[in-house]
Protein backbone atom coordinates (compact mmCIF):
# COMPACT_ATOMS: atom_id res chain seq x y z
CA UNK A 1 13.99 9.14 -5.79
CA UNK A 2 12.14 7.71 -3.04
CA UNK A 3 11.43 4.15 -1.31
CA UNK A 4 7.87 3.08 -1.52
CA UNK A 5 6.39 1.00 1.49
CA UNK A 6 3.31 -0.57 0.02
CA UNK A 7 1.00 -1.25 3.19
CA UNK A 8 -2.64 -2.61 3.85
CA UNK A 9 -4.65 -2.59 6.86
CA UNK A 10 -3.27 -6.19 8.29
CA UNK A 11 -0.27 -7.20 10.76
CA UNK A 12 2.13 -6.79 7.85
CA UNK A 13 2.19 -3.77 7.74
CA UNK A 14 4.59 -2.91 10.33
CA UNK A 15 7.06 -5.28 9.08
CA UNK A 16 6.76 -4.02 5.37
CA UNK A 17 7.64 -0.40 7.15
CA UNK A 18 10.85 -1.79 8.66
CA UNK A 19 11.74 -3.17 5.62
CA UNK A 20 11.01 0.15 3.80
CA UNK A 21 12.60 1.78 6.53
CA UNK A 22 15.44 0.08 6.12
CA UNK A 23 16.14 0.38 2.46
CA UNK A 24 15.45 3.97 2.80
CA UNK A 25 17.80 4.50 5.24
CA UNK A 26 20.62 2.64 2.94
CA UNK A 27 19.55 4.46 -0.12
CA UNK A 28 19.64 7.98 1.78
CA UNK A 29 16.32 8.12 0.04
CA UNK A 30 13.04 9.19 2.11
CA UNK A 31 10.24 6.87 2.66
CA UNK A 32 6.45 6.94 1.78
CA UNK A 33 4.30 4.62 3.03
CA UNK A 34 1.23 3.95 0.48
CA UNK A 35 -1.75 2.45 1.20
CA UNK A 36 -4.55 2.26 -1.38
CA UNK A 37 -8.44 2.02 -0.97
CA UNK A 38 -9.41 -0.11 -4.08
CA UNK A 39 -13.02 0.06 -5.74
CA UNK A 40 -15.22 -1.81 -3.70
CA UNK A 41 -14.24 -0.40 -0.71
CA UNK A 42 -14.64 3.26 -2.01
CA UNK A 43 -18.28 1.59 -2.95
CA UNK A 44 -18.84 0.58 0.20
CA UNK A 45 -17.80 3.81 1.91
CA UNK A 46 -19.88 5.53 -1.38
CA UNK A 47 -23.38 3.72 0.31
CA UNK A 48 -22.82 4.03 3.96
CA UNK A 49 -22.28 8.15 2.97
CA UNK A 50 -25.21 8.34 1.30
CA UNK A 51 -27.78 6.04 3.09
CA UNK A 52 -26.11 8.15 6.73
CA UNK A 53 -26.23 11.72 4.67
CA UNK A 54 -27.81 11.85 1.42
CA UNK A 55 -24.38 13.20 -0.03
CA UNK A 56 -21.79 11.48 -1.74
CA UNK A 57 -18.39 11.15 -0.53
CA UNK A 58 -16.15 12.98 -2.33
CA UNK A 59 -12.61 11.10 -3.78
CA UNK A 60 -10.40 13.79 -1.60
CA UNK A 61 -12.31 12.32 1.65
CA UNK A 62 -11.44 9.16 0.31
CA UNK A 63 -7.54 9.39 -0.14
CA UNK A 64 -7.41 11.04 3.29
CA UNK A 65 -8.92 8.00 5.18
CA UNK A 66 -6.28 5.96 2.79
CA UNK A 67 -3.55 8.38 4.32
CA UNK A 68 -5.12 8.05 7.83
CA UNK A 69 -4.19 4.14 7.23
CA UNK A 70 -1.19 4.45 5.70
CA UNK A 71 -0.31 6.82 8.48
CA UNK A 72 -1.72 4.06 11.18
CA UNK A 73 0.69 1.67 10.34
CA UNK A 74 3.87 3.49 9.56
CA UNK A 75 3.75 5.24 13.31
CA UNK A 76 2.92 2.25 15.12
CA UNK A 77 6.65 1.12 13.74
CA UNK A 78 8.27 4.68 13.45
CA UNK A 79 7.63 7.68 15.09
CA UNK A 80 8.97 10.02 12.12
CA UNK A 81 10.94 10.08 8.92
CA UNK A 82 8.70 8.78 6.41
CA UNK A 83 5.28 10.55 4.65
CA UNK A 84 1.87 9.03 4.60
CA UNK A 85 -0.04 8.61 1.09
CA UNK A 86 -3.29 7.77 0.52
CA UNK A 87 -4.09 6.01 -2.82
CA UNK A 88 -7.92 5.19 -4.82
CA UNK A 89 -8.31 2.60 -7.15
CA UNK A 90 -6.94 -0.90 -8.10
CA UNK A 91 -3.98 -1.68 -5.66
CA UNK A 92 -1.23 -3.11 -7.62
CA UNK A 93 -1.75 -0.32 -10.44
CA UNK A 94 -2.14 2.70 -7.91
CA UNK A 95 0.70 1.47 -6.91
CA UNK A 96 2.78 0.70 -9.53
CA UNK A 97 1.66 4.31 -10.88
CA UNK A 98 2.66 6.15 -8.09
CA UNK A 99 5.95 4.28 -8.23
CA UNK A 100 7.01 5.71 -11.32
CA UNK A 101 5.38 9.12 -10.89
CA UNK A 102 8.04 9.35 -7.92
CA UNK A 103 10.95 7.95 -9.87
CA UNK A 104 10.59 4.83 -6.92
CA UNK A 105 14.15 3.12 -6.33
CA UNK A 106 12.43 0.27 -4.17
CA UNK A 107 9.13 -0.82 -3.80
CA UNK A 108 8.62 -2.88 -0.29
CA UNK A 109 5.10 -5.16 0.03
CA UNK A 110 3.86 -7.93 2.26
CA UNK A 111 2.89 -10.94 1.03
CA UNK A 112 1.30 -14.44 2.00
CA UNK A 113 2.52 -17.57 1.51
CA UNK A 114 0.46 -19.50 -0.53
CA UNK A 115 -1.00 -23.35 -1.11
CA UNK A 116 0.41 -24.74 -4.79
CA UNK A 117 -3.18 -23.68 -6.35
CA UNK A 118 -3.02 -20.03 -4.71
CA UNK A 119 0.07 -19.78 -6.75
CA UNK A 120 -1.31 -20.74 -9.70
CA UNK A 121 -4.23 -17.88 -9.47
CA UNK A 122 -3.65 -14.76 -10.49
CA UNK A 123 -5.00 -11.48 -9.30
CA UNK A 124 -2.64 -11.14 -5.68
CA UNK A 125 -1.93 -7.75 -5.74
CA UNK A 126 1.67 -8.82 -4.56
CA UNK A 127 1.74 -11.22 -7.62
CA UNK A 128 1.35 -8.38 -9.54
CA UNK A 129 3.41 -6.09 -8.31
CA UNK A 130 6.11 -8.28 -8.45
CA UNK A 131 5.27 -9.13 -11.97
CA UNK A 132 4.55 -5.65 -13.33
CA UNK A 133 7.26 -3.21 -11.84
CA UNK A 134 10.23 -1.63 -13.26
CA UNK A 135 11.92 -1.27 -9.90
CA UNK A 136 13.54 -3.96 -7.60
CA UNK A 137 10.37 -5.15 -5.30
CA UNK A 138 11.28 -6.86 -1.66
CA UNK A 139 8.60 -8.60 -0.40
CA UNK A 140 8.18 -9.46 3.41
CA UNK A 141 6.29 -12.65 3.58
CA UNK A 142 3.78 -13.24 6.41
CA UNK A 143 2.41 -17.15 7.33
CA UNK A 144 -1.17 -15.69 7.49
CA UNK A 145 -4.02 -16.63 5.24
């Protein structure tokens, strides 16, 4: 079993680490710390490859700068003890996925807080996390918008 940190690219990050850290540490579990590159950004990255070389950009190049990220955030909050992972696709599914592929205990995320209407849309990946997972899910809540 492991403890899943579920990071993106923003100032949560580091606290969703701790957190992950933390659990981890309790459960006598190790920690990975996830971040997933969802499909318009592989699009994005997809163009600027091939308008720059002509070539494609292969999915494996992909996870690795998803692992570079993942691995930006976890060290600027720990210097060791936890391994990087670099996800593709939709972000609450990846995941969610991954999750159960690694028999997850915990699942740590960030989330924002939200106006009554954000609450009532759907599609947060946090949202659906929370909605979707078979594991306990702590979420570390951030002000930002």
């Amino acid at each position: 079993m492991v403890v899943i940190a579920a990071v993106d690219s923003q100032a949560t990050g580091s606290a969703v680490v701790s957190e992950g850290r933390t659990l981890a540490d309790a459960m006598g579990e190790p920690l990975h710390v996830v971040h997933v590159l969802n499909q318009s950004r592989f699009r994005e990255l997809e163009r600027t490859s091939l308008d720059e070389t002509g070539e494609p950009i292969d999915v494996e190049t992909i996870r690795e700068m998803a692992t570079d990220i993942a691995d930006d955030v976890a060290s600027a909050t720990l210097e060791t003890g936890y391994t990087a992972v670099g996800l593709v696709g939709d972000p609450a599914e990846a995941v969610l996925k991954y999750a159960a592929n690694e028999d997850a205990s915990y699942l740590a995320i960030g989330g924002r807080k939200r106006s009554k209407v954000g609450k009532a849309l759907f599609g947060s990946v946090t949202q659906s996390v929370l909605l979707d997972a078979d594991v306990p899910v702590l979420t570390v809540m951030s002000d930002d918008d």
